[in-house]
Protein backbone atom coordinates (compact mmCIF):
# COMPACT_ATOMS: atom_id res chain seq x y z
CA UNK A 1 28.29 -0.12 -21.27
CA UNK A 2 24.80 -0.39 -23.62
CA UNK A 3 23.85 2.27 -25.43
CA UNK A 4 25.30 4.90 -22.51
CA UNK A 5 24.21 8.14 -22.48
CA UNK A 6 26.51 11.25 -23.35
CA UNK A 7 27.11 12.92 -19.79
CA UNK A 8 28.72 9.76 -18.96
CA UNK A 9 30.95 9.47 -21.99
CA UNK A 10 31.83 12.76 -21.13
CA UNK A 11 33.37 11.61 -17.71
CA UNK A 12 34.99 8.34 -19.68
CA UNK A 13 36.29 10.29 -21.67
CA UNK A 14 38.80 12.25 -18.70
CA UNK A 15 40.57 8.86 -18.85
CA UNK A 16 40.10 7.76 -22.16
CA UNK A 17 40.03 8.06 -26.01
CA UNK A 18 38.27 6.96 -28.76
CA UNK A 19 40.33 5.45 -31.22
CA UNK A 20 37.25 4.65 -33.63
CA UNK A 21 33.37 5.10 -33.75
CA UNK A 22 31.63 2.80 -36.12
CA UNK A 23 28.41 4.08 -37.91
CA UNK A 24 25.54 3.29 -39.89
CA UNK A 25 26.37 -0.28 -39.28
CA UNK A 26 23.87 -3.42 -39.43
CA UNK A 27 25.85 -5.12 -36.39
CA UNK A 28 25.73 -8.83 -36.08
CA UNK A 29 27.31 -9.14 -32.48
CA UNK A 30 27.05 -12.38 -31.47
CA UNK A 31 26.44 -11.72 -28.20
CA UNK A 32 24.60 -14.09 -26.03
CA UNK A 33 22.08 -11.50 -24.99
CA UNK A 34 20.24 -8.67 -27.16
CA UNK A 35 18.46 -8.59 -30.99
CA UNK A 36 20.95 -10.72 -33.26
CA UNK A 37 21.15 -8.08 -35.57
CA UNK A 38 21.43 -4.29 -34.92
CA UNK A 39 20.39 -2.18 -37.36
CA UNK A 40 21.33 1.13 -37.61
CA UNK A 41 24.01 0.19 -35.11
CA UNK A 42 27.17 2.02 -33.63
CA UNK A 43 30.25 0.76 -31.83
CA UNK A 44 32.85 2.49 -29.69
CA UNK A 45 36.56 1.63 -29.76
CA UNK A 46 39.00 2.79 -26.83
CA UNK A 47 42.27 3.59 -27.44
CA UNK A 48 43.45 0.35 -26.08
CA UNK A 49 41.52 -1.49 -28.98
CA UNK A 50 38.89 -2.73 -26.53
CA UNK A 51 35.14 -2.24 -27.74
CA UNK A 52 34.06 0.76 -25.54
CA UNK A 53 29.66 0.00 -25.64
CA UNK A 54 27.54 -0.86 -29.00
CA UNK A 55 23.84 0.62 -29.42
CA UNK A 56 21.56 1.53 -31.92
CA UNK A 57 20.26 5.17 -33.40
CA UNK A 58 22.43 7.98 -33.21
CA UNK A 59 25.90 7.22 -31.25
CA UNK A 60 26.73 9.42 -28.57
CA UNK A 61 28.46 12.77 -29.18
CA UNK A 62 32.62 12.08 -28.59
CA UNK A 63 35.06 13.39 -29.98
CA UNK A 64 36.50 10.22 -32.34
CA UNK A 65 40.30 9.76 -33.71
CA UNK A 66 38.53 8.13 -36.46
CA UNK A 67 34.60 7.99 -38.16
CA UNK A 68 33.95 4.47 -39.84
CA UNK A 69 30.37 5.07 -41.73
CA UNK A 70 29.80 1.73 -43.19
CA UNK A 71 26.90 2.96 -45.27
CA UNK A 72 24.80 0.09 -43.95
CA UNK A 73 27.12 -2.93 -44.38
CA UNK A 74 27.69 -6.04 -41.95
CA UNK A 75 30.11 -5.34 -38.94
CA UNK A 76 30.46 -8.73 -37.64
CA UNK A 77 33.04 -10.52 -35.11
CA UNK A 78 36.27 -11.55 -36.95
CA UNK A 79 36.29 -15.07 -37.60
CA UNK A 80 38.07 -17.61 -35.07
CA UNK A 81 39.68 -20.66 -36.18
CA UNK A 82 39.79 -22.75 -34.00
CA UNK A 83 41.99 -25.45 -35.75
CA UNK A 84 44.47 -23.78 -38.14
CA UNK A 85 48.37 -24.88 -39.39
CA UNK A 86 49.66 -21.42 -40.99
CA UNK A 87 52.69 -22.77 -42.39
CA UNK A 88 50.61 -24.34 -45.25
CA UNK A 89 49.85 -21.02 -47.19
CA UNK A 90 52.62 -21.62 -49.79
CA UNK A 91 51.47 -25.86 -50.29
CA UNK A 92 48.17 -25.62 -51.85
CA UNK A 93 47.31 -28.12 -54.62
CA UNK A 94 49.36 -30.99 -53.00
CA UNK A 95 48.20 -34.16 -52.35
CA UNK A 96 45.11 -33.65 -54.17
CA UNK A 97 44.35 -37.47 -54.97
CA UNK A 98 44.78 -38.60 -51.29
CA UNK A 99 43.33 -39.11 -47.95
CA UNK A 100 44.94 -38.06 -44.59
CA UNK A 101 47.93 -39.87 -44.88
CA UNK A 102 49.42 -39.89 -48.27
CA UNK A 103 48.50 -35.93 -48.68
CA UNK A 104 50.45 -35.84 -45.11
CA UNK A 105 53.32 -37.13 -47.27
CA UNK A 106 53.16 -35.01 -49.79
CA UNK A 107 52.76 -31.74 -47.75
CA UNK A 108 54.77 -32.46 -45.09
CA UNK A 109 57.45 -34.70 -46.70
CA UNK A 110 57.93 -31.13 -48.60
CA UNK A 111 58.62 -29.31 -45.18
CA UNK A 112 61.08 -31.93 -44.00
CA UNK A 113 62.80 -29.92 -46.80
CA UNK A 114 62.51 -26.26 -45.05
CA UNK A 115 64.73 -24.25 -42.60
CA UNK A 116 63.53 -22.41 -39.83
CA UNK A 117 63.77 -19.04 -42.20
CA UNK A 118 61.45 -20.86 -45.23
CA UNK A 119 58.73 -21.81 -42.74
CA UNK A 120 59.07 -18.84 -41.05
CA UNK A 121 57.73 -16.59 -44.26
CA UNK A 122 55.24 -19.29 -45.04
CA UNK A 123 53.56 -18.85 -41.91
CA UNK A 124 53.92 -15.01 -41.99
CA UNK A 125 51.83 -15.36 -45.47
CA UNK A 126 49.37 -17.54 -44.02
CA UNK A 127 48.95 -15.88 -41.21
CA UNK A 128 48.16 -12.67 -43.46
CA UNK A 129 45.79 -14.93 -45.82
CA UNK A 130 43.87 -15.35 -42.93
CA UNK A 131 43.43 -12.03 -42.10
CA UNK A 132 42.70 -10.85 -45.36
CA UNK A 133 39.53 -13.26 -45.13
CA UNK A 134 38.21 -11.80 -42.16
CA UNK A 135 40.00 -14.74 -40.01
CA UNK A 136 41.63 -12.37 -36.85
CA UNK A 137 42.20 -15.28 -34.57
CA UNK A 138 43.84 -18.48 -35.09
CA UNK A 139 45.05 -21.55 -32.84
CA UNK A 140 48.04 -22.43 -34.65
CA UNK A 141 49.41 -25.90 -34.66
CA UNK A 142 52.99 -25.40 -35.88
CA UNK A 143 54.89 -27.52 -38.19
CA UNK A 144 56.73 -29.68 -35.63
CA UNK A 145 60.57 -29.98 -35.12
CA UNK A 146 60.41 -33.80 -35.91
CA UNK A 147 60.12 -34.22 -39.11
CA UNK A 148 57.00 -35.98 -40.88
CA UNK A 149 57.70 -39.77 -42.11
CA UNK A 150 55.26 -41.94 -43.68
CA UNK A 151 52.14 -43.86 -41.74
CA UNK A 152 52.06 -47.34 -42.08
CA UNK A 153 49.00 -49.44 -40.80
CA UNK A 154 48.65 -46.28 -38.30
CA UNK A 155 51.68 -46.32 -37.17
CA UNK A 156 55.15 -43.88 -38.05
CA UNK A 157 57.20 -45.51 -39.86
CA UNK A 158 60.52 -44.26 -38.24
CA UNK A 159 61.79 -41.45 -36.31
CA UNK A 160 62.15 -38.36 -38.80
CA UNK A 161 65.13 -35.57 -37.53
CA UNK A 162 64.67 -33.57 -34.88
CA UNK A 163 64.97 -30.40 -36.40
CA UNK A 164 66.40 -27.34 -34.51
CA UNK A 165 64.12 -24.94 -31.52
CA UNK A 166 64.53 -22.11 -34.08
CA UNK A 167 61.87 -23.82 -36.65
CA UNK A 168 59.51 -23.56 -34.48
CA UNK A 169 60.21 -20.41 -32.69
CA UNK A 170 60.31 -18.66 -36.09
CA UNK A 171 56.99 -20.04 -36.72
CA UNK A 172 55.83 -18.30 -33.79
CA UNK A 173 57.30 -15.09 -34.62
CA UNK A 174 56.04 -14.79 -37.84
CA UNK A 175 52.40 -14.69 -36.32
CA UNK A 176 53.79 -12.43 -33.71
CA UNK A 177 54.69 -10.27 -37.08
CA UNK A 178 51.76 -10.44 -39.05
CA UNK A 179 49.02 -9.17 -36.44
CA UNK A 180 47.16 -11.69 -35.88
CA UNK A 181 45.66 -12.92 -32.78
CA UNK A 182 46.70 -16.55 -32.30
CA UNK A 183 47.38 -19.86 -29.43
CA UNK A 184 50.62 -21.30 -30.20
CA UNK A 185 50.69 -25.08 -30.37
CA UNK A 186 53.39 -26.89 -30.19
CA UNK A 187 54.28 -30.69 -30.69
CA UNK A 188 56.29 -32.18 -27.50
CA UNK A 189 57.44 -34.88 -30.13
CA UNK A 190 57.86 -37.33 -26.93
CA UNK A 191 59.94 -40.18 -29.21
CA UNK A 192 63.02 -38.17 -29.15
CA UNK A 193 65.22 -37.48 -25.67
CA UNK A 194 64.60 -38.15 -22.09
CA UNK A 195 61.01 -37.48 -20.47
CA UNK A 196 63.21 -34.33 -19.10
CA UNK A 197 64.40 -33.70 -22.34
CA UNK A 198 61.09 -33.80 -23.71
CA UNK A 199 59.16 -30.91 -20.82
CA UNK A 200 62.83 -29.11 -21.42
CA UNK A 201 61.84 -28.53 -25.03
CA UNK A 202 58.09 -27.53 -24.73
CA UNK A 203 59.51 -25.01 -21.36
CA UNK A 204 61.67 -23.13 -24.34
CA UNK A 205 58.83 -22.77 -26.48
CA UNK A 206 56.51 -21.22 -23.78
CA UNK A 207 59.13 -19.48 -22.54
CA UNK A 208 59.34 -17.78 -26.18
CA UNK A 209 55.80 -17.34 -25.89
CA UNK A 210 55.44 -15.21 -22.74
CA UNK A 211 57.49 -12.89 -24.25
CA UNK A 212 55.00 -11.87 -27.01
CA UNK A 213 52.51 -9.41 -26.34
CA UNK A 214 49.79 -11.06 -24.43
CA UNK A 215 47.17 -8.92 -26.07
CA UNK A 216 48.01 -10.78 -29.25
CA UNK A 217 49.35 -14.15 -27.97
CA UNK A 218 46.70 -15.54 -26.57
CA UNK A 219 48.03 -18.50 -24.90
CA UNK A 220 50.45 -21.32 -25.62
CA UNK A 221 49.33 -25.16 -25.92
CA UNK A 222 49.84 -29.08 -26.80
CA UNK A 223 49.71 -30.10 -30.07
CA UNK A 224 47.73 -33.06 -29.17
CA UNK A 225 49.67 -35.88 -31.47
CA UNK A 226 48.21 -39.50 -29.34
CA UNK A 227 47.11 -40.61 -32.42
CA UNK A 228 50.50 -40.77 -34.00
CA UNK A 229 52.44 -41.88 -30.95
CA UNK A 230 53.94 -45.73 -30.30
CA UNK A 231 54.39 -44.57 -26.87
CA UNK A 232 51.53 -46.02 -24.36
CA UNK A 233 51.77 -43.41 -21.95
CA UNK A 234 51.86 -40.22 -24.66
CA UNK A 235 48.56 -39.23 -23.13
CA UNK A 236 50.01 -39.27 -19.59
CA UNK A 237 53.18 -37.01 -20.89
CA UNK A 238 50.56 -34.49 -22.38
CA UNK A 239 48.57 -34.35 -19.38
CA UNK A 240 51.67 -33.66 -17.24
CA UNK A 241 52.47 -30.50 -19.60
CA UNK A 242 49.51 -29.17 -19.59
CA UNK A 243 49.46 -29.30 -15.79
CA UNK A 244 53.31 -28.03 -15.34
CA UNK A 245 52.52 -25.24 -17.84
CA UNK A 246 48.84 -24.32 -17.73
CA UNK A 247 48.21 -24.75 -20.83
CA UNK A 248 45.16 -26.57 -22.81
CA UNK A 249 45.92 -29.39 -25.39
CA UNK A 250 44.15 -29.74 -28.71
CA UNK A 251 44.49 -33.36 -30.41
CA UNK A 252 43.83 -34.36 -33.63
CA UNK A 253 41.72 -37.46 -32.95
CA UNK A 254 39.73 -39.66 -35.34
CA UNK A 255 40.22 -37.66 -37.90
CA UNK A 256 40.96 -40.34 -40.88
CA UNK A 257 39.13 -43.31 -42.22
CA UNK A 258 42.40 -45.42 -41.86
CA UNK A 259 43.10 -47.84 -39.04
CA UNK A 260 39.79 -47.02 -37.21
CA UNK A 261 39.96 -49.66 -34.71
CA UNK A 262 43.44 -48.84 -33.66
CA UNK A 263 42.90 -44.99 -33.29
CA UNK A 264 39.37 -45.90 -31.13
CA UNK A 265 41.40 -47.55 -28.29
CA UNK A 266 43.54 -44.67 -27.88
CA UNK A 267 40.71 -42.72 -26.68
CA UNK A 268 41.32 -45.12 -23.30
CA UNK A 269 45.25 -43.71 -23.09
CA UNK A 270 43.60 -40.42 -22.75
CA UNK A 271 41.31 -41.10 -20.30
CA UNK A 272 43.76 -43.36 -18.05
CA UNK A 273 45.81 -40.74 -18.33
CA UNK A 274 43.09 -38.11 -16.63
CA UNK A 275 42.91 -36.13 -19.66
CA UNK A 276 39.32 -35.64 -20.78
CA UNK A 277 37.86 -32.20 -19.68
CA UNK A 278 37.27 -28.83 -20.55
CA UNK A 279 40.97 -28.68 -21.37
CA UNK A 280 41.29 -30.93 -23.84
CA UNK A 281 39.95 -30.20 -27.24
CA UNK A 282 39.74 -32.61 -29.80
CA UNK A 283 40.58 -32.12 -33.25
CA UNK A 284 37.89 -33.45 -35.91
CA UNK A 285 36.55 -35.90 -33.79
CA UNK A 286 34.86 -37.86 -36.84
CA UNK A 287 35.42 -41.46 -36.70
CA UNK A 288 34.15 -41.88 -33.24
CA UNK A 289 30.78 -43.93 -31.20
CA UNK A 290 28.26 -43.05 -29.14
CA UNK A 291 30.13 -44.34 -26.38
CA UNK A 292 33.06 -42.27 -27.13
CA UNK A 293 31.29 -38.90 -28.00
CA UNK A 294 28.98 -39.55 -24.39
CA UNK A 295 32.14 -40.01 -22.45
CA UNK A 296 33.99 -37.36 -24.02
CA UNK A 297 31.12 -34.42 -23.87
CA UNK A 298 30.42 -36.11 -20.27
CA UNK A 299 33.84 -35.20 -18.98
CA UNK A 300 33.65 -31.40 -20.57
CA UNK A 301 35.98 -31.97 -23.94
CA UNK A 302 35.32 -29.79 -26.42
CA UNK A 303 35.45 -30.13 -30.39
CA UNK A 304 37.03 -28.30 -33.27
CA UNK A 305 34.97 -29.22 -36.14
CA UNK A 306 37.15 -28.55 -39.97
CA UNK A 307 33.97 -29.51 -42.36
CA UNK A 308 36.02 -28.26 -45.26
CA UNK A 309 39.31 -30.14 -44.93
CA UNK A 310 36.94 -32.84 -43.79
CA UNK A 311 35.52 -32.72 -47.11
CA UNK A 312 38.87 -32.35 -49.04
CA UNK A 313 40.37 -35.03 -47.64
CA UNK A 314 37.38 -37.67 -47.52
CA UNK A 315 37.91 -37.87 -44.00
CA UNK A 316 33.96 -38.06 -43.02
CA UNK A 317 31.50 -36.17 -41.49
CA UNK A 318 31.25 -35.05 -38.00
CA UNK A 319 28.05 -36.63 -35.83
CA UNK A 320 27.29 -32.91 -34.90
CA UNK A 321 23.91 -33.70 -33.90
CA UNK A 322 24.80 -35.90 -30.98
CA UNK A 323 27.88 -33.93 -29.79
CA UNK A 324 25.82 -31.30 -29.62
CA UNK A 325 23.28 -32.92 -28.29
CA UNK A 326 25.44 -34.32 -25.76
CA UNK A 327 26.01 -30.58 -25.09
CA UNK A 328 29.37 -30.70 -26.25
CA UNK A 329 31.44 -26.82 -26.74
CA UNK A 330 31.79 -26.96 -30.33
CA UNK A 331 34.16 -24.60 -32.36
CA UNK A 332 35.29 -24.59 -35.74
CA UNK A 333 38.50 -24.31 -37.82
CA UNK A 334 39.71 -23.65 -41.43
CA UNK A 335 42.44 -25.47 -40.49
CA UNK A 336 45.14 -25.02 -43.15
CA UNK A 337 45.50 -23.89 -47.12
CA UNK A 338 47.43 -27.32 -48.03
CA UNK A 339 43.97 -28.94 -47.28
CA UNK A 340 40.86 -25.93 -47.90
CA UNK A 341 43.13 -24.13 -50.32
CA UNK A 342 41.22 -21.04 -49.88
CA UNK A 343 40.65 -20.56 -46.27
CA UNK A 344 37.29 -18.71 -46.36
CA UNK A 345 35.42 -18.70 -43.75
CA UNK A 346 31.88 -18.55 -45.71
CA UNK A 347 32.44 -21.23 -47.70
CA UNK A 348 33.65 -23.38 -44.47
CA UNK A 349 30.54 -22.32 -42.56
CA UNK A 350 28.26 -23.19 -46.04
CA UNK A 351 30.17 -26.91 -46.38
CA UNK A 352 29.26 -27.69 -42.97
CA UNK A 353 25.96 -26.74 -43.06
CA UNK A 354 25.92 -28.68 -46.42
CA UNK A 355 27.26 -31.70 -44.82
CA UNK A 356 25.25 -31.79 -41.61
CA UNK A 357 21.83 -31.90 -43.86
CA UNK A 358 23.05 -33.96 -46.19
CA UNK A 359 23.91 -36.57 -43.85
CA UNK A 360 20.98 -36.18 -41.82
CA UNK A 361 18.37 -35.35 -44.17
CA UNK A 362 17.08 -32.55 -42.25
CA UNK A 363 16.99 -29.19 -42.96
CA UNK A 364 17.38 -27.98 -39.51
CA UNK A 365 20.12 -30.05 -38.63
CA UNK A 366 22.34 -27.28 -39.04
CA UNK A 367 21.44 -23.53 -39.39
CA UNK A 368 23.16 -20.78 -40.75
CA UNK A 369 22.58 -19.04 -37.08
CA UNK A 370 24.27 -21.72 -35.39
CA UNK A 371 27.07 -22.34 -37.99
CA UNK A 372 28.20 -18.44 -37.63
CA UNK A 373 28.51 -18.58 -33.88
CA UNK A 374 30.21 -21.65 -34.10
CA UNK A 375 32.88 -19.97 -36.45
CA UNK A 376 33.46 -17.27 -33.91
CA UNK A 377 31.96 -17.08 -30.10
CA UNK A 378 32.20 -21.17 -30.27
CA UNK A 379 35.11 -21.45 -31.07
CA UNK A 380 36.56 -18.91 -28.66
CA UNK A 381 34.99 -21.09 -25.81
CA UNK A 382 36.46 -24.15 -26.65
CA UNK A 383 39.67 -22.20 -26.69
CA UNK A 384 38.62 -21.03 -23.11
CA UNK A 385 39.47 -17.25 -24.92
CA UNK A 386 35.89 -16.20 -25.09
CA UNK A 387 36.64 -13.50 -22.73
CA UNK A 388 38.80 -11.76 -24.83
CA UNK A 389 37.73 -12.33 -28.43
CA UNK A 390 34.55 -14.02 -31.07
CA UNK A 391 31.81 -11.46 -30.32
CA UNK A 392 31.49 -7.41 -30.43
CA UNK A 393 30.83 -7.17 -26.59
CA UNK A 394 32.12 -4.25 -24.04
CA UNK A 395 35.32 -5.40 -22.81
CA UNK A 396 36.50 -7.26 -26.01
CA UNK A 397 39.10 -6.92 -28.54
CA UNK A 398 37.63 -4.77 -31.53
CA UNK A 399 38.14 -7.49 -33.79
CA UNK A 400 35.75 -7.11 -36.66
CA UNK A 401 35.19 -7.53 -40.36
CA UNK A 402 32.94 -5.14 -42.77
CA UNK A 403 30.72 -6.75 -45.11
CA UNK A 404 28.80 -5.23 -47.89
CA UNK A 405 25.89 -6.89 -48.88
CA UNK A 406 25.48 -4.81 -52.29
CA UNK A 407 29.06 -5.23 -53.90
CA UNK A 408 27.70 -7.71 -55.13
CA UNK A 409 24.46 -7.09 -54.81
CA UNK A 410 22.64 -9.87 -52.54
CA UNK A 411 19.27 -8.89 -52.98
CA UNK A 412 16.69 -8.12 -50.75
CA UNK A 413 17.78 -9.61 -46.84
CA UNK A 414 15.18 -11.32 -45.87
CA UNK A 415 16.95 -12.64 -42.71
CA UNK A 416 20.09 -10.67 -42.32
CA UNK A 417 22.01 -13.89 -40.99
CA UNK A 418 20.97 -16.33 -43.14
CA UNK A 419 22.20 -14.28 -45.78
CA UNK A 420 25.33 -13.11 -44.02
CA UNK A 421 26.37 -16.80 -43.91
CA UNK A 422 24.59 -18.17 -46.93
CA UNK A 423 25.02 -15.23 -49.84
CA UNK A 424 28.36 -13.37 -48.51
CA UNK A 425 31.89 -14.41 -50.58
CA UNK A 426 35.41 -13.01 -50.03
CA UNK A 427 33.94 -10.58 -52.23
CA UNK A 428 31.80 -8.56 -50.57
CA UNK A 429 34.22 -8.73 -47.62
CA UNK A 430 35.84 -4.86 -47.79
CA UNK A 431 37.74 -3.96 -44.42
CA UNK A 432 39.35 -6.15 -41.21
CA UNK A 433 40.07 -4.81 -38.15
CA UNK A 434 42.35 -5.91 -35.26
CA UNK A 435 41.87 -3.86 -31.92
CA UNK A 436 40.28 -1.04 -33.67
CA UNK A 437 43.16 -0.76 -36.79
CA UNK A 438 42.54 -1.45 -40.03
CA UNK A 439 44.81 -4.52 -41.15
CA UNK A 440 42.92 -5.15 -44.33
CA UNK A 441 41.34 -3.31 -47.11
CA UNK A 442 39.84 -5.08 -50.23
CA UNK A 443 41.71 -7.78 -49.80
CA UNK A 444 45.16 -5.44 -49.61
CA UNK A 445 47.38 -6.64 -46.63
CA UNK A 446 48.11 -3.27 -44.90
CA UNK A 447 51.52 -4.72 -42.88
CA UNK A 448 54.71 -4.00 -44.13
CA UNK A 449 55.73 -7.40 -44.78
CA UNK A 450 53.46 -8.24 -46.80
CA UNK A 451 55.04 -7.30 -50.05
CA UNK A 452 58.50 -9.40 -49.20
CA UNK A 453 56.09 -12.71 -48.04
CA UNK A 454 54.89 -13.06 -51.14
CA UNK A 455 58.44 -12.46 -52.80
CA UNK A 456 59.58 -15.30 -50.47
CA UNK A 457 57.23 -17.65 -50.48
CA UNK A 458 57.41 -17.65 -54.38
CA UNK A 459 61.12 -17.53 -53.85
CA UNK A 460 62.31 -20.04 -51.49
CA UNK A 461 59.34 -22.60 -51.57
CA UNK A 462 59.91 -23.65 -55.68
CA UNK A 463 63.55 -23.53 -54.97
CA UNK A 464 63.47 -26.23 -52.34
CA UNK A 465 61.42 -28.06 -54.84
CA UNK A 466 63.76 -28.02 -57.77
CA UNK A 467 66.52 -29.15 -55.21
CA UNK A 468 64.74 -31.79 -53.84
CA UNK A 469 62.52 -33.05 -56.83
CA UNK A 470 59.06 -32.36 -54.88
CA UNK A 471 56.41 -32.71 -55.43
CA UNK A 472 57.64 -36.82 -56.17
């Protein structure tokens, strides 16, 4: 409900309680109808984290387990990423001098290195690093059990070792742990074992995730991985898991500048295969046509778009204006440390807007508007979780981050978005919430566990590198 009037609360409130009223807010909800900015706004949290109504003026007189006065700061939708891979958070600085590939082998040839217990505290601190930046929603490509071996001309140049279900079980745990709101993706590694052997893996995984809470795991899902495979019908093998299990598949696709021509004509396995459609996400998406980015938004893919990573590993720049042209669901991603090495979501959101004018040479190619809904309603569409999470609407998670615009001091806000996206840092970001609870406060990780990931990421993750003489 809008802006409901206090005899009704009083009935809602028979059945329910308010967990937390927001005040003095200027509340950027991203919601598809209403003013884009509320001033003088209030919100209403229920005590099942849900976002009760928003309005404007004075809220309406209930009785409140908790009174956040913002003193006039942001309260915006936590960020979505729509493209993430948590376990990087202890590998930042690798691979610094490479493209795709060779920064592939030196982040991932590192992990070949890691038990299921390492990766599991490295994605517990990424997972935390995200939400300390205002990032309360992540699809999560784990670090799959086959090993990473070097690319050749496009190609894998072996097999790697088919590492044990608990890697990537723990992996999903340690998000499970850390609060976050996340999609577990998962790698079906379809070289290794029998087709049978293959859907018998992913079944465990999925499995694993129905247990979690379902308010916090979102969903489970394909870790899209075509353009790696030697196998011609690794599109049709997706498809078929994403049937048997309900689940939606995210691929990296045309993400790199090497072996072009080879990765193009695997966009055909995936459409033999049936694949293209609202389902199917695909990852970067840079190195593509006209004729692929037509047949793709035709069908109803969507796009995660990573303009940092993008950036940091010289992978290109996304045609933006004719996906979304095309009228393509666009979302975005930080996708990992190893590759942004600060995953903030402001300076992602400013780098793509950077990128899309430069490349165009027009200043509306990409505004700041667009880039922030993007970041958080877009990208909960493409993840088909809009109903649940990326804008402060009645019915959806309380998911929010506060954002003062005077430590330090912006200046005047001449347009309140623009300078949301444009002029806020990491530092004027104060407080995250998850359903209503505070999980961050000035950048201090309120879980438990926070203390002890840091102890074993800087622990365990130098250890396997003195052992194994990495970084080579």
């Amino acid at each position: 409900m809008q802006e409901t009037a206090g005899n009704a609360h009083d009935i809602w409130l028979v059945q329910n309680r308010v967990m937390l009223l927001v005040t003095n807010a200027r509340l950027i909800t991203i919601a598809p109808v209403g003013p884009d900015v509320i001033d003088e706004g209030w919100m209403l949290v229920a005590d099942d984290g849900r976002i009760d109504s928003v309005g404007s003026g004075t809220p309406p007189r209930v009785e409140a387990a908790e009174v956040l006065d913002v003193g006039g700061s942001f309260v915006a939708p936590g960020f979505v990423s729509s493209h993430s891979h948590l376990f990087t958070s202890g590998l930042r600085g690798l691979g610094v001098d490479a493209t795709l590939y060779g920064w592939c082998d030196s982040m991932l040839g590192f992990t070949a290195n890691a038990s299921a217990e390492n990766i599991y505290w490295s994605s517990l601190h990424g997972s935390l690093d995200f939400l300390s930046n205002g990032v309360t929603t992540a699809f999560d490509f784990t670090d799959p059990r086959l090993s990473w071996v070097p690319m050749i001309d496009g190609v894998r140049s072996g097999n790697g070792v088919l590492r044990d279900i608990d890697y990537v079980l723990r992996q999903a745990d340690a998000k499970a742990d850390s609060g976050i709101r996340y999609i577990n993706a998962v790698g079906m590694d379809v070289t290794v074992g029998s087709d049978d052997e293959i859907f018998e893996r992913f079944a465990a995984v999925v499995a694993h995730d129905a247990r979690a809470d379902p308010s916090q795991m979102l969903g489970s899902a394909v870790f899209g991985a075509v353009q790696w495979s030697p196998r011609r019908d690794a599109a049709e093998l997706e498809v078929e898991a994403m049937r048997r299990f309900g689940v939606i598949n995210q691929a990296h696709f045309l993400e790199t500048r090497e072996e072009v021509e080879l990765q193009r004509s695997k966009f055909e396995w995936y459409a033999e295969a049936d694949a293209l459609g609202p389902s199917l996400v695909f990852g970067h998406f840079i190195q593509t046509t006209a004729e692929i980015i037509d047949r793709a938004a035709s069908a109803g893919s969507g796009m995660s778009w990573q303009p940092a990573s993008n950036g940091r590993l010289a992978s290109g720049i996304a045609d933006l204006p004719r996906m979304r042209e095309k009228g393509m669901t666009i979302g975005v991603g930080l996708d990992d440390q190893a590759c942004t090495d600060i995953s903030d979501p402001w300076q992602n959101m400013r780098i793509g807007i950077y990128q899309q004018r430069a490349a165009t040479g027009d200043p509306n190619a990409m505004s700041p508007a667009d880039m922030l809904r993007m970041h958080t309603l877009g990208s909960a569409q493409v993840l088909g979780i809009a109903d649940r999470v990326g804008s402060l609407e009645p019915g959806k998670f309380a998911d929010f981050v506060v954002v003062d615009p005077r430590s330090p001091d912006m200046g005047p806000l001449w347009h309140p978005i623009d300078n949301y996206v444009l002029s806020s840092s990491l530092r004027n970001l104060k407080q995250v919430y998850v359903g209503g609870r505070l999980v961050n406060e000035n950048g201090i990780s309120t879980s438990p566990l926070a203390a002890e990931a840091t102890a074993k990421v800087h622990e365990q993750l130098p250890a396997i590198a003195a052992q194994h003489g990495w970084p080579a």
